[in-house]
C-alpha atoms as a PDB file:
ATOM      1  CA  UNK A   1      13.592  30.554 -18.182  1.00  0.00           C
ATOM      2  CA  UNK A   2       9.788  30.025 -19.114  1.00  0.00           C
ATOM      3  CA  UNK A   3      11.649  27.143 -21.697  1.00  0.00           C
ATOM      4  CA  UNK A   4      12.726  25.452 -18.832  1.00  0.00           C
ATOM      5  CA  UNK A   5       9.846  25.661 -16.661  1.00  0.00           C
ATOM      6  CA  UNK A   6       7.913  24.136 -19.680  1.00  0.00           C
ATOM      7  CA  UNK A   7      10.472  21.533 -20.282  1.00  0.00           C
ATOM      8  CA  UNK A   8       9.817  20.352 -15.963  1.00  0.00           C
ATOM      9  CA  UNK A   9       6.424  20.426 -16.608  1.00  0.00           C
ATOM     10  CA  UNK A  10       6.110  18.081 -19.820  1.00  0.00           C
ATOM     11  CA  UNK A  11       8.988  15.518 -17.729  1.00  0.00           C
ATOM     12  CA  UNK A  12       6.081  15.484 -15.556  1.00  0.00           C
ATOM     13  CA  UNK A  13       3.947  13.557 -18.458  1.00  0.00           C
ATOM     14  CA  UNK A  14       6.796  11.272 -19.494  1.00  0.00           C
ATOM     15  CA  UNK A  15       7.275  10.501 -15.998  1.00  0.00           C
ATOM     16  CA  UNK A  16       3.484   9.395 -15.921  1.00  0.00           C
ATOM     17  CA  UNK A  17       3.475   7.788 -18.685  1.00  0.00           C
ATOM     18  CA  UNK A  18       6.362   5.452 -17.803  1.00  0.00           C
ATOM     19  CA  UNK A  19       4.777   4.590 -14.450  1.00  0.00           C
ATOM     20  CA  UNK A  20       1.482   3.361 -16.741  1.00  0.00           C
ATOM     21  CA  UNK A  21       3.826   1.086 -18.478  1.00  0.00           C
ATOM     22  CA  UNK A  22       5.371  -0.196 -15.277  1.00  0.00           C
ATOM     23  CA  UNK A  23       2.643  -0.901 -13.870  1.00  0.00           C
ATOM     24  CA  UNK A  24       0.839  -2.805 -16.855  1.00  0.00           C
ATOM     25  CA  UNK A  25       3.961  -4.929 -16.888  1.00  0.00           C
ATOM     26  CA  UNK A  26       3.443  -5.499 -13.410  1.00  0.00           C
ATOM     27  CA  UNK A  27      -0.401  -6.338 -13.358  1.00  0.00           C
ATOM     28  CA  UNK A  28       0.689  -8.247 -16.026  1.00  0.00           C
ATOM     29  CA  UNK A  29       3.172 -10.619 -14.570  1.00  0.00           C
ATOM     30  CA  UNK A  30       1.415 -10.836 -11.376  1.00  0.00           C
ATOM     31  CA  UNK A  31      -1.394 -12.102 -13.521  1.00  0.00           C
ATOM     32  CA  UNK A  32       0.909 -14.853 -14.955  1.00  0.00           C
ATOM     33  CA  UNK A  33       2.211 -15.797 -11.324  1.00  0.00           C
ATOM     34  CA  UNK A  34      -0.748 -16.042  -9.884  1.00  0.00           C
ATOM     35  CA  UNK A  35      -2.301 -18.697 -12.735  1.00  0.00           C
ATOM     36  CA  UNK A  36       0.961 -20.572 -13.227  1.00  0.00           C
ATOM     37  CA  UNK A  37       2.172 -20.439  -9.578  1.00  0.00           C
ATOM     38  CA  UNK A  38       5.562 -19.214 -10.935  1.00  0.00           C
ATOM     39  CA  UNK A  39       7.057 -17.796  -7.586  1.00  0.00           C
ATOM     40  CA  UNK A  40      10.224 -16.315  -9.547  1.00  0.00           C
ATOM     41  CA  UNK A  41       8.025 -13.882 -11.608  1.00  0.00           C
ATOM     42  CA  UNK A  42       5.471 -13.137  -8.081  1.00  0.00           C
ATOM     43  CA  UNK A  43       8.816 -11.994  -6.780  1.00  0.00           C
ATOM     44  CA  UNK A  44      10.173 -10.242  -9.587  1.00  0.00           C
ATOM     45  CA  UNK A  45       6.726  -8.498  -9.327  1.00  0.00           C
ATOM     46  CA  UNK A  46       7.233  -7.644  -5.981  1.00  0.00           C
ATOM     47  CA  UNK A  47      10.384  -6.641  -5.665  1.00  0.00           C
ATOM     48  CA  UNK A  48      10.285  -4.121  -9.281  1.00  0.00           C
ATOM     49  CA  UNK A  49       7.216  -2.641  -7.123  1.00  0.00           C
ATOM     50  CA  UNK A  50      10.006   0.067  -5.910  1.00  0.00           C
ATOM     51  CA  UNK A  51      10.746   1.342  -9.162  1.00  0.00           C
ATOM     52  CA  UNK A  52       7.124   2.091  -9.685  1.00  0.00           C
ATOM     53  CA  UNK A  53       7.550   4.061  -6.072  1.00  0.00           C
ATOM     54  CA  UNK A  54      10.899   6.167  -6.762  1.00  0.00           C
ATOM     55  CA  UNK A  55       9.134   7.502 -10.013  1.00  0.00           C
ATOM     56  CA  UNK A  56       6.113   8.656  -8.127  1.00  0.00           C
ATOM     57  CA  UNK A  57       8.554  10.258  -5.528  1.00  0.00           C
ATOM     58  CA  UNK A  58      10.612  12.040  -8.204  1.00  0.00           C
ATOM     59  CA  UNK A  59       6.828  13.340  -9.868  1.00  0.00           C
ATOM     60  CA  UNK A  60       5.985  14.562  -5.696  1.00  0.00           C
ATOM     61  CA  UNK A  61       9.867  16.524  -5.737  1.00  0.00           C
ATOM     62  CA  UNK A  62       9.612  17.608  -8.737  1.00  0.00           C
ATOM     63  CA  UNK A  63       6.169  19.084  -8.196  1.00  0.00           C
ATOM     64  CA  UNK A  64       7.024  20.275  -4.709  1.00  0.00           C
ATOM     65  CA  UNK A  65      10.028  22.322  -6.349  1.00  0.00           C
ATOM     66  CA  UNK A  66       7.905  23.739  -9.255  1.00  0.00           C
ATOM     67  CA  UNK A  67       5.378  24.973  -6.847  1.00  0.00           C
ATOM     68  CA  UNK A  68       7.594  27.106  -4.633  1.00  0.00           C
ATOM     69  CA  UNK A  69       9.758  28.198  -7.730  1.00  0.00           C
ATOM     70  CA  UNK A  70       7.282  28.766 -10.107  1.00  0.00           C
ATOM     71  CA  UNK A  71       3.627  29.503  -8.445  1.00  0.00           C
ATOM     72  CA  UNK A  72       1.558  27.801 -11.774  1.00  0.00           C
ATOM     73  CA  UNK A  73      -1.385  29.135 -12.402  1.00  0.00           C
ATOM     74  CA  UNK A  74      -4.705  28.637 -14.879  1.00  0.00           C
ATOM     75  CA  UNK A  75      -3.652  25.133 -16.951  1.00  0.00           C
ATOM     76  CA  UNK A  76      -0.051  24.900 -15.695  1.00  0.00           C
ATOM     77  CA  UNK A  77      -1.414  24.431 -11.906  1.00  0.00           C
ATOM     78  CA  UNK A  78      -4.116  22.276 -13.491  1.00  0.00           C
ATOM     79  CA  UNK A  79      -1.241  20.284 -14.692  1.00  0.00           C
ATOM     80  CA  UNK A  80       0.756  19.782 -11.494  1.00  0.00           C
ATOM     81  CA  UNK A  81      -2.300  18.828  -9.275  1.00  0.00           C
ATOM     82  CA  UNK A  82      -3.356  16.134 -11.531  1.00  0.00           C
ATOM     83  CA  UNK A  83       0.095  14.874 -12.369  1.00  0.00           C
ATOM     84  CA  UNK A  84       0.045  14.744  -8.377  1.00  0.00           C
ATOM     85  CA  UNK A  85      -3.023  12.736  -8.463  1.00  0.00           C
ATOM     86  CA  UNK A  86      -2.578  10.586 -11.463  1.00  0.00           C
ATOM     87  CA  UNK A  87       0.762   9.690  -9.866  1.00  0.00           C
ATOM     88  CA  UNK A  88      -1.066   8.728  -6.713  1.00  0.00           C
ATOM     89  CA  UNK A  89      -3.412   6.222  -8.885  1.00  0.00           C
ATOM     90  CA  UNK A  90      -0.554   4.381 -10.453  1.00  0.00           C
ATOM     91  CA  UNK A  91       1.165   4.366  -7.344  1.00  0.00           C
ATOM     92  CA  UNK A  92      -1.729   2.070  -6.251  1.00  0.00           C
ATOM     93  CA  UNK A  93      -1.902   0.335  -8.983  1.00  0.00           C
ATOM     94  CA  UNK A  94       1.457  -0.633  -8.117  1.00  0.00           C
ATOM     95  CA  UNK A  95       0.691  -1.388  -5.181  1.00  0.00           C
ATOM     96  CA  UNK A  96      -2.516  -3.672  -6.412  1.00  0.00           C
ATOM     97  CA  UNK A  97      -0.245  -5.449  -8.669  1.00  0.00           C
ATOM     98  CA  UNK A  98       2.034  -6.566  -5.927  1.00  0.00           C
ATOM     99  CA  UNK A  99      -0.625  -7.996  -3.683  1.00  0.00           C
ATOM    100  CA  UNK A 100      -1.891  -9.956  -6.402  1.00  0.00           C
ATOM    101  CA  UNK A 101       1.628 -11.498  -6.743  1.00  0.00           C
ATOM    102  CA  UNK A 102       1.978 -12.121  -2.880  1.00  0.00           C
ATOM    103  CA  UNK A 103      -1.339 -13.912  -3.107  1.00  0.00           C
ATOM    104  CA  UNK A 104       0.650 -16.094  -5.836  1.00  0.00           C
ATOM    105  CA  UNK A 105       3.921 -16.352  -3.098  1.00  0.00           C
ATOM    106  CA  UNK A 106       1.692 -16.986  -0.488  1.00  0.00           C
ATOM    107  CA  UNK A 107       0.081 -20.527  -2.395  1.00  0.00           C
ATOM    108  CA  UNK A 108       3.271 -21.829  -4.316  1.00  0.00           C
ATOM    109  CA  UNK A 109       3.435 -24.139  -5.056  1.00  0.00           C
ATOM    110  CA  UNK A 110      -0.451 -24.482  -5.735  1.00  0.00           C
ATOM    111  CA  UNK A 111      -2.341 -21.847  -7.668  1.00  0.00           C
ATOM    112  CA  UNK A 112      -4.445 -19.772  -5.813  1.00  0.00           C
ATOM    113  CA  UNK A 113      -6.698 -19.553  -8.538  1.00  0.00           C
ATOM    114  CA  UNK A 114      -9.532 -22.791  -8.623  1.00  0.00           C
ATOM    115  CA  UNK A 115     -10.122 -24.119 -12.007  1.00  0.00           C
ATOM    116  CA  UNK A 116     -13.181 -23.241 -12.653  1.00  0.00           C
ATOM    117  CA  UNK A 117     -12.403 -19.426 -12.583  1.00  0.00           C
ATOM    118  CA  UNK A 118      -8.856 -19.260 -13.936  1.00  0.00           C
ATOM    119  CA  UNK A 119     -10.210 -17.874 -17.602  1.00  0.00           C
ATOM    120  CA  UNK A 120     -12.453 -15.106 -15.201  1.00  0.00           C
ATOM    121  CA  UNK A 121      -9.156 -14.232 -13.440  1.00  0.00           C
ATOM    122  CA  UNK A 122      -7.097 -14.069 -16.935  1.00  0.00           C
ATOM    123  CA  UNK A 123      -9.761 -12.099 -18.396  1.00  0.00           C
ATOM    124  CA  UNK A 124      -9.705  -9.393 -15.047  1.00  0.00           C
ATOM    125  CA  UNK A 125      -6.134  -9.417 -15.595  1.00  0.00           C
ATOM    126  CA  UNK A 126      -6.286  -8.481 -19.658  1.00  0.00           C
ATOM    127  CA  UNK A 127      -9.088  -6.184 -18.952  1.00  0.00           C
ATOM    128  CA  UNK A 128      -6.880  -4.375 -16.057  1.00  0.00           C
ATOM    129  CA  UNK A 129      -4.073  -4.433 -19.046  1.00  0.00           C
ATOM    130  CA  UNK A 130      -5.991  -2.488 -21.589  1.00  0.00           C
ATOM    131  CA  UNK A 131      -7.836  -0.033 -19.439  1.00  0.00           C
ATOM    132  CA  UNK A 132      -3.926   1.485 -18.316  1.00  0.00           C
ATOM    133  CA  UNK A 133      -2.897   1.021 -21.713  1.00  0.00           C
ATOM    134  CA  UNK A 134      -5.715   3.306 -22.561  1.00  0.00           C
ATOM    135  CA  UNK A 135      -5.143   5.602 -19.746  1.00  0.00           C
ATOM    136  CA  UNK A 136      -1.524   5.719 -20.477  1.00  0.00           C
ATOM    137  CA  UNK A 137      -2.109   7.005 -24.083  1.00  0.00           C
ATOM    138  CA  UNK A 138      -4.506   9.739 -22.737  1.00  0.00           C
ATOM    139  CA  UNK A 139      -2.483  11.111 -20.525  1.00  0.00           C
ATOM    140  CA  UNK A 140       0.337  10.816 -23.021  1.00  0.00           C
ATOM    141  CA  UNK A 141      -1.719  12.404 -25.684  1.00  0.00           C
ATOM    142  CA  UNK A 142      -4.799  14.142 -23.633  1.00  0.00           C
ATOM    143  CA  UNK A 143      -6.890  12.340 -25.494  1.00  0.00           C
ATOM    144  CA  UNK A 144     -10.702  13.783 -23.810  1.00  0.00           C
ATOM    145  CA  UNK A 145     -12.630  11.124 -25.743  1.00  0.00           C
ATOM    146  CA  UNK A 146     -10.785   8.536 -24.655  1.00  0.00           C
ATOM    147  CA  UNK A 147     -10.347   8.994 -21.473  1.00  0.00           C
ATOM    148  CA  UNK A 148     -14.298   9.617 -21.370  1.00  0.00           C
ATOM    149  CA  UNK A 149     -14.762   6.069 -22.768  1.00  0.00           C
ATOM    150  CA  UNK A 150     -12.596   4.323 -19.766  1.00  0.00           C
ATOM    151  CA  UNK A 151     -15.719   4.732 -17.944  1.00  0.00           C
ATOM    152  CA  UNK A 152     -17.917   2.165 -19.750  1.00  0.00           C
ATOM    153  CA  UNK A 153     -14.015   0.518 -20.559  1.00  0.00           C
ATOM    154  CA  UNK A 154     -14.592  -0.441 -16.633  1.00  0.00           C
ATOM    155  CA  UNK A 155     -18.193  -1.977 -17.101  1.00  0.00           C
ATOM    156  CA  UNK A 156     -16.897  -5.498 -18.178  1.00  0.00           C
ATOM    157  CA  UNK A 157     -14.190  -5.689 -15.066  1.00  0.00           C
ATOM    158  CA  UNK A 158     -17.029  -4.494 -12.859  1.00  0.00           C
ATOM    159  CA  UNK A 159     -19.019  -7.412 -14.418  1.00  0.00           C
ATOM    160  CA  UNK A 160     -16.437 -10.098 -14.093  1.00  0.00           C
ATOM    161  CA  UNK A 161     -15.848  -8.788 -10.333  1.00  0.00           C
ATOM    162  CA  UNK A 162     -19.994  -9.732  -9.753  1.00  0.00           C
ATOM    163  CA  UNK A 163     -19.116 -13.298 -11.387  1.00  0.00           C
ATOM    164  CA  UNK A 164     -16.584 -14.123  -9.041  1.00  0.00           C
ATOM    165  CA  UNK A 165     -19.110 -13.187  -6.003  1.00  0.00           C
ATOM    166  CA  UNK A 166     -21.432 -15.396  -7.577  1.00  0.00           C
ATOM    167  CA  UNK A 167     -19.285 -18.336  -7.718  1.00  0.00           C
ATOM    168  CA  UNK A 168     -18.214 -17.962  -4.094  1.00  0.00           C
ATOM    169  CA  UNK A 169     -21.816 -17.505  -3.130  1.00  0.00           C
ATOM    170  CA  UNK A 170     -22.599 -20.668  -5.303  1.00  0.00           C
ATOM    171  CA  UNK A 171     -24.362 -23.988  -3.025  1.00  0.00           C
ATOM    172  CA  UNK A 172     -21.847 -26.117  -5.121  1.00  0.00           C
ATOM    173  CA  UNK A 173     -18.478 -23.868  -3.847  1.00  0.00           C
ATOM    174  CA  UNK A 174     -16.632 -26.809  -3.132  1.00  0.00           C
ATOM    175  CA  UNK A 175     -12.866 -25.430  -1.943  1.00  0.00           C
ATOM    176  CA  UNK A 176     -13.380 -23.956   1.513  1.00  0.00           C
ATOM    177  CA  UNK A 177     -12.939 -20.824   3.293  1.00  0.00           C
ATOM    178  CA  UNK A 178      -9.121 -19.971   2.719  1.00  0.00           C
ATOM    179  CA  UNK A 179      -9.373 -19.949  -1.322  1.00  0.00           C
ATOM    180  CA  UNK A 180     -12.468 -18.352  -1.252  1.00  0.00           C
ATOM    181  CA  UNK A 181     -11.091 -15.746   1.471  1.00  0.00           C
ATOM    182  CA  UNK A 182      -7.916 -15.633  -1.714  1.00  0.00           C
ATOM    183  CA  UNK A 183     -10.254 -15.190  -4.834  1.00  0.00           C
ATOM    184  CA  UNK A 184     -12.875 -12.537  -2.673  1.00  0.00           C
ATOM    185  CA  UNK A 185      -9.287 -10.018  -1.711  1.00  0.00           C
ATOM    186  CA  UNK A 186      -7.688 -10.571  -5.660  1.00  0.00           C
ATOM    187  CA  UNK A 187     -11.190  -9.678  -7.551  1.00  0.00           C
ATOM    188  CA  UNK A 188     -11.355  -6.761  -5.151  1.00  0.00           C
ATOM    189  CA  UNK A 189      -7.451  -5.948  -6.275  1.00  0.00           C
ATOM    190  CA  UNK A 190      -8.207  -5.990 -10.043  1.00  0.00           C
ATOM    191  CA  UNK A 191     -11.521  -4.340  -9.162  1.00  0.00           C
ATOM    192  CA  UNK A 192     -10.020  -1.518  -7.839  1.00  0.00           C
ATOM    193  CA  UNK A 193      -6.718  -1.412 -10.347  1.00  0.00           C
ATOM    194  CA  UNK A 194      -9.473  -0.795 -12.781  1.00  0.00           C
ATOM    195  CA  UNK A 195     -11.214   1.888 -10.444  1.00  0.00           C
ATOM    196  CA  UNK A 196      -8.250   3.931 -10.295  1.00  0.00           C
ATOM    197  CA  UNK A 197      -6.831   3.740 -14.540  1.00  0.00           C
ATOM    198  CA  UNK A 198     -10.589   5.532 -14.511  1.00  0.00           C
ATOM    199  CA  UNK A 199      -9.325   8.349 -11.928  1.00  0.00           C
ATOM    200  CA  UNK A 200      -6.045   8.873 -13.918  1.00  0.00           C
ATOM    201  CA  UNK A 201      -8.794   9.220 -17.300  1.00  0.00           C
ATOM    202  CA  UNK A 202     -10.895  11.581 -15.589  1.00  0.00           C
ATOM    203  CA  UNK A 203      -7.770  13.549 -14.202  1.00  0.00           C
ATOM    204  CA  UNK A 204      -7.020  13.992 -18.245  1.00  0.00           C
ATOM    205  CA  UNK A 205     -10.274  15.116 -18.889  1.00  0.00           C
ATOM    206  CA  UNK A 206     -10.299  17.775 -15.623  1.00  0.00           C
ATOM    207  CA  UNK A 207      -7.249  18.951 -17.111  1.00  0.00           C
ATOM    208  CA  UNK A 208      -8.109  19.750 -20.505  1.00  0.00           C
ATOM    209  CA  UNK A 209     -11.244  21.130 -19.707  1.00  0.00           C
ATOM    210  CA  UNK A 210     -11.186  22.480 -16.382  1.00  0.00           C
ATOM    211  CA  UNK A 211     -14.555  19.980 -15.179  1.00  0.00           C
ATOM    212  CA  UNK A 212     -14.940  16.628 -13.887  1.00  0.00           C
ATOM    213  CA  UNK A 213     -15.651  14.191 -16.322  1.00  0.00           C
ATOM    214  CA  UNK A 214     -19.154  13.690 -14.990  1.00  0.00           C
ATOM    215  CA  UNK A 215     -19.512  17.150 -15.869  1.00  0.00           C
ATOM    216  CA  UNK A 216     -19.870  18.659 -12.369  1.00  0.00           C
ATOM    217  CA  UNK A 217     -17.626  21.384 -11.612  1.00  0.00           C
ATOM    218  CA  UNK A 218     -14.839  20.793  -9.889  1.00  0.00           C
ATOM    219  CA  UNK A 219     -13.990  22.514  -6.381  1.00  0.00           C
ATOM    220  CA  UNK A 220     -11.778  25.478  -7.087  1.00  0.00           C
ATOM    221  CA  UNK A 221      -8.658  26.124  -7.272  1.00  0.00           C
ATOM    222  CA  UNK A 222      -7.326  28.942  -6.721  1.00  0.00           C
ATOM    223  CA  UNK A 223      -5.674  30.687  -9.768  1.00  0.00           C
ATOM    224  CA  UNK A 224      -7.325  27.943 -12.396  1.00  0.00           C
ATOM    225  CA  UNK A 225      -8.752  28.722 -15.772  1.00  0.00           C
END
């Protein structure tokens, strides 16, 4: 019985782990739309978006069902809360992904992107790769020291984020209010796709250790180690 019970609760990982690959893939793709204005891939982007959703679903059931059969406590109810919240990150960094590609859909067949900060824009988009790559192997391996290093990981997308600011702010801006109004929303989506691979990394750290990774303690839990 206690097999099984540990068997549901390491599905929860894999489960996690395969919604960090999804949504790479997408942030990738919608990366690729959005530069070449390929609206085939911004829709394949958009439309795969559900998968990401039905696995976070499955993670809430599953969790939902462990808690009234099971009552975790200590690490095992450390476990379900943050697969709850990690699930809720990549859920939005589904989400993210998606209205980067409708930003693509929304231009075709033009790029939304202005020439001068297409390589800022490709580099968001590999940063935003790398950060859940590393966020997907931490939760896959509960790595602590790497998910402590996403933190400073997030520095450079916070810096690229400030360069695209500065070019809209720029006295030579030269393309208007609608593709600046486009490049202001799709720094703030990679911005924040980058904000939340950090949550899911600080989630692996809270649950290894039992603190934040800030190192205040968290609010309690009943029943946690």
């Amino acid at each position: 019985m206690r097999d099984a019970y540990h068997e549901e609760l390491d599905a929860l990982t894999v489960r996690l782990v395969e919604m960090t690959r999804l949504v790479r893939s997408a942030i990738s793709r919608a990366t690729t739309a959005l530069l070449d204005a390929d609206l085939e891939l911004a829709e394949s982007v958009i439309s795969r978006d559900a998968e990401v959703d039905r696995i976070f679903t499955e993670i809430e059931t599953s969790i939902f069902d462990l808690m009234a059969r099971q009552q975790p406590v200590a690490v095992d109810l450390r476990m379900v809360i943050t697969a709850l919240r990690m699930g809720g990150d990549l859920e939005r960094m589904g989400d993210l992904a998606e209205h980067v590609a409708k930003v693509a859909r929304l231009r075709h067949p033009d790029s939304a992107i202005p020439p001068e900060l297409r390589v800022t824009i490709l580099e968001m988009g590999q940063i935003a790769e790398r950060l859940v790559t590393k966020a997907g192997s931490c939760v896959a391996s509960r790595d602590v020291e790497s998910a402590l290093e996403l933190e400073h990981d997030d520095d450079a997308m916070d810096k690229l984020h400030r360069k695209l600011f500065k070019a809209l702010l720029a006295s030579d801006w030269k393309y208007g209010v609608e593709p600046a109004i486009d490049v202001t929303l799709i720094g703030r989506y990679y911005e924040r796709y980058a904000d939340h691979a950090v949550r899911v990394a600080r989630d692996v750290v809270y649950l290894v250790t039992g603190s934040r990774a800030d190192g205040r303690a968290p609010q309690s839990v009943p029943g946690t180690a």
